[in-house]
N, C-alpha and C. Protein backbone atom coordinates (compact mmCIF):
# COMPACT_ATOMS: atom_id res chain seq x y z
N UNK A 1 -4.03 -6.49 -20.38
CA UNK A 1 -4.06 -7.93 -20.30
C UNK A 1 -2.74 -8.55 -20.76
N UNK A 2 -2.33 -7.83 -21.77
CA UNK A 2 -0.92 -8.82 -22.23
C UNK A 2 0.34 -8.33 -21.59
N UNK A 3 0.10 -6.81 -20.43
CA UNK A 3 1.27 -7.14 -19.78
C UNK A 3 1.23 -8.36 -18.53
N UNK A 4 -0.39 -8.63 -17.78
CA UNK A 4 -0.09 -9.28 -17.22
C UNK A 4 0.17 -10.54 -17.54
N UNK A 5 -0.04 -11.12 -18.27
CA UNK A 5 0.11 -12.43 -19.04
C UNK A 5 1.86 -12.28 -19.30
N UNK A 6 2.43 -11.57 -19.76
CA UNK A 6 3.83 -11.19 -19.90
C UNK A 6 4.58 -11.30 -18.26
N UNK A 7 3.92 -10.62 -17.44
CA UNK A 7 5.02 -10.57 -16.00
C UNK A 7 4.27 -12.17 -15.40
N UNK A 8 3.62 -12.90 -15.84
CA UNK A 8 3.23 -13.94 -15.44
C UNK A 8 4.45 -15.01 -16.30
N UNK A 9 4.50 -14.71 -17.47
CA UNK A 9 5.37 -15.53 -17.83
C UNK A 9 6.45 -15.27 -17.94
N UNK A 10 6.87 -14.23 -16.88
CA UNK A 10 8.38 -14.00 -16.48
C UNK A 10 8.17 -14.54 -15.27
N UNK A 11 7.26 -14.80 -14.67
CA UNK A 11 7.58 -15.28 -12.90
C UNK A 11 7.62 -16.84 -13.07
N UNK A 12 6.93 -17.13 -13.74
CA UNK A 12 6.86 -18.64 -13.99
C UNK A 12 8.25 -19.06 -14.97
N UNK A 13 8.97 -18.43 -15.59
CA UNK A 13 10.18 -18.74 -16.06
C UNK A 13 11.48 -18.66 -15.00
N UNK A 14 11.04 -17.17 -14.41
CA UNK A 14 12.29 -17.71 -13.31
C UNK A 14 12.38 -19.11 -12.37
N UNK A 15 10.72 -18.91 -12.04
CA UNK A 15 10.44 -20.60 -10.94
C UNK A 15 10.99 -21.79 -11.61
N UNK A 16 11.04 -21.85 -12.81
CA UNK A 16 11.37 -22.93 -13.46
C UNK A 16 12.53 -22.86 -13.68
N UNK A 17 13.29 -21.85 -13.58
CA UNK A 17 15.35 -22.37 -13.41
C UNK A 17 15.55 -21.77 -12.45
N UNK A 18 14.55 -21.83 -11.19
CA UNK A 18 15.29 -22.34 -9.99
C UNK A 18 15.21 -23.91 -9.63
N UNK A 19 14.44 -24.76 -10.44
CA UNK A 19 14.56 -25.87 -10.55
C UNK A 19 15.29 -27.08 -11.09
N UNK A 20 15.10 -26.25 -12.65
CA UNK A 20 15.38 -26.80 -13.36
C UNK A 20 17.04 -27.61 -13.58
N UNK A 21 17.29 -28.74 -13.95
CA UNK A 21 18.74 -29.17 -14.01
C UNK A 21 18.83 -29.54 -15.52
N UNK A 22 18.22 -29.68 -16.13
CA UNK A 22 18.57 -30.29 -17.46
C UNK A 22 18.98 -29.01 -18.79
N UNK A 23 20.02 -29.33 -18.96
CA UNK A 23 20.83 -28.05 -20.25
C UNK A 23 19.99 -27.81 -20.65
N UNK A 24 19.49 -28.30 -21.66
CA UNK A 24 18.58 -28.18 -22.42
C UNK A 24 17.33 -27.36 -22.32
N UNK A 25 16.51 -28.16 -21.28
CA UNK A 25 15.62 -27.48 -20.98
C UNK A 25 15.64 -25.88 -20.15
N UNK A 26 17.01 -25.86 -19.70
CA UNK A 26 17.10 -24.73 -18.90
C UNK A 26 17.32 -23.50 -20.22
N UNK A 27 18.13 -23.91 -21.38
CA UNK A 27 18.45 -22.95 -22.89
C UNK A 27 16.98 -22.74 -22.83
N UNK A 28 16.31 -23.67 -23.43
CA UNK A 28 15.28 -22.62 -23.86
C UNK A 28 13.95 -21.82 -22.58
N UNK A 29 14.04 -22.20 -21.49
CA UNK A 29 13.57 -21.21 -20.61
C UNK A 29 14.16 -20.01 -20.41
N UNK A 30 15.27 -20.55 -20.45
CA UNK A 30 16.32 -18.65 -20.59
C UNK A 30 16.29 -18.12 -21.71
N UNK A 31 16.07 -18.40 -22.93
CA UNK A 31 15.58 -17.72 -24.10
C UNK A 31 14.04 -17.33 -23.63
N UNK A 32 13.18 -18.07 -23.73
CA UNK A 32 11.92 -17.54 -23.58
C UNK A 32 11.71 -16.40 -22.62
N UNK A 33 12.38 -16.87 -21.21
CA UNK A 33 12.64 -15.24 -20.08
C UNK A 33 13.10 -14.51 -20.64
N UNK A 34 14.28 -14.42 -21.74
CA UNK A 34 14.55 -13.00 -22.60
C UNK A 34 13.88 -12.72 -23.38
N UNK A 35 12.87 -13.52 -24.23
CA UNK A 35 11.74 -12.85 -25.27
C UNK A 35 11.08 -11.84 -24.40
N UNK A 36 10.33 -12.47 -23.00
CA UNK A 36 9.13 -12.05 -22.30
C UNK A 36 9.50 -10.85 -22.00
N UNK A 37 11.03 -10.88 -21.66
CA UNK A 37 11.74 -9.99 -20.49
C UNK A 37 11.77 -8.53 -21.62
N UNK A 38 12.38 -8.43 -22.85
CA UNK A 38 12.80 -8.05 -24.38
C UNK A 38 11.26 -6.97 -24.68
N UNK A 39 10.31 -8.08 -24.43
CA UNK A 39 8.87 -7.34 -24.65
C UNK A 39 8.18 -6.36 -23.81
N UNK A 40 8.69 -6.65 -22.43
CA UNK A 40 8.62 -5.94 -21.55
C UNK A 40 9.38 -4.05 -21.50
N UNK A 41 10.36 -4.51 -22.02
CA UNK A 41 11.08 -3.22 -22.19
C UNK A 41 10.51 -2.63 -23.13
N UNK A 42 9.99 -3.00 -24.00
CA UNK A 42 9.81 -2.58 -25.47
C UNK A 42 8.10 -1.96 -25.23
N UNK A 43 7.97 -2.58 -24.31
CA UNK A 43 6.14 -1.96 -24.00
C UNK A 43 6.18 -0.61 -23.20
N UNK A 44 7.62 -0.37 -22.48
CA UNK A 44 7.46 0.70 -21.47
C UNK A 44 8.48 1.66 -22.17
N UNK A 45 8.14 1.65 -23.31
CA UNK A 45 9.19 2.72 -23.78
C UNK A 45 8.25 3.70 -24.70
């Protein structure tokens, strides 16, 4: 369950800075895609 919840909130982070224009808001979606992304590696090892 928490990987899919994890590749869910990597797909929904990329969708959102292909949108996104505002600095700000785009920093911390690209941090959060590297937490999700970070956890991901760390589960398949």
């Amino acid at each position: 369950m928490e990987r899919f919840v994890r590749n869910e909130n990597i797909k929904r982070y990329r969708d959102l800075l292909k949108t996104e224009i505002d600095p700000d808001k785009r920093r911390v979606i690209q941090k959060l895609l590297a937490e999700e992304e970070a956890k991901e590696l760390a589960s398949e090892r």
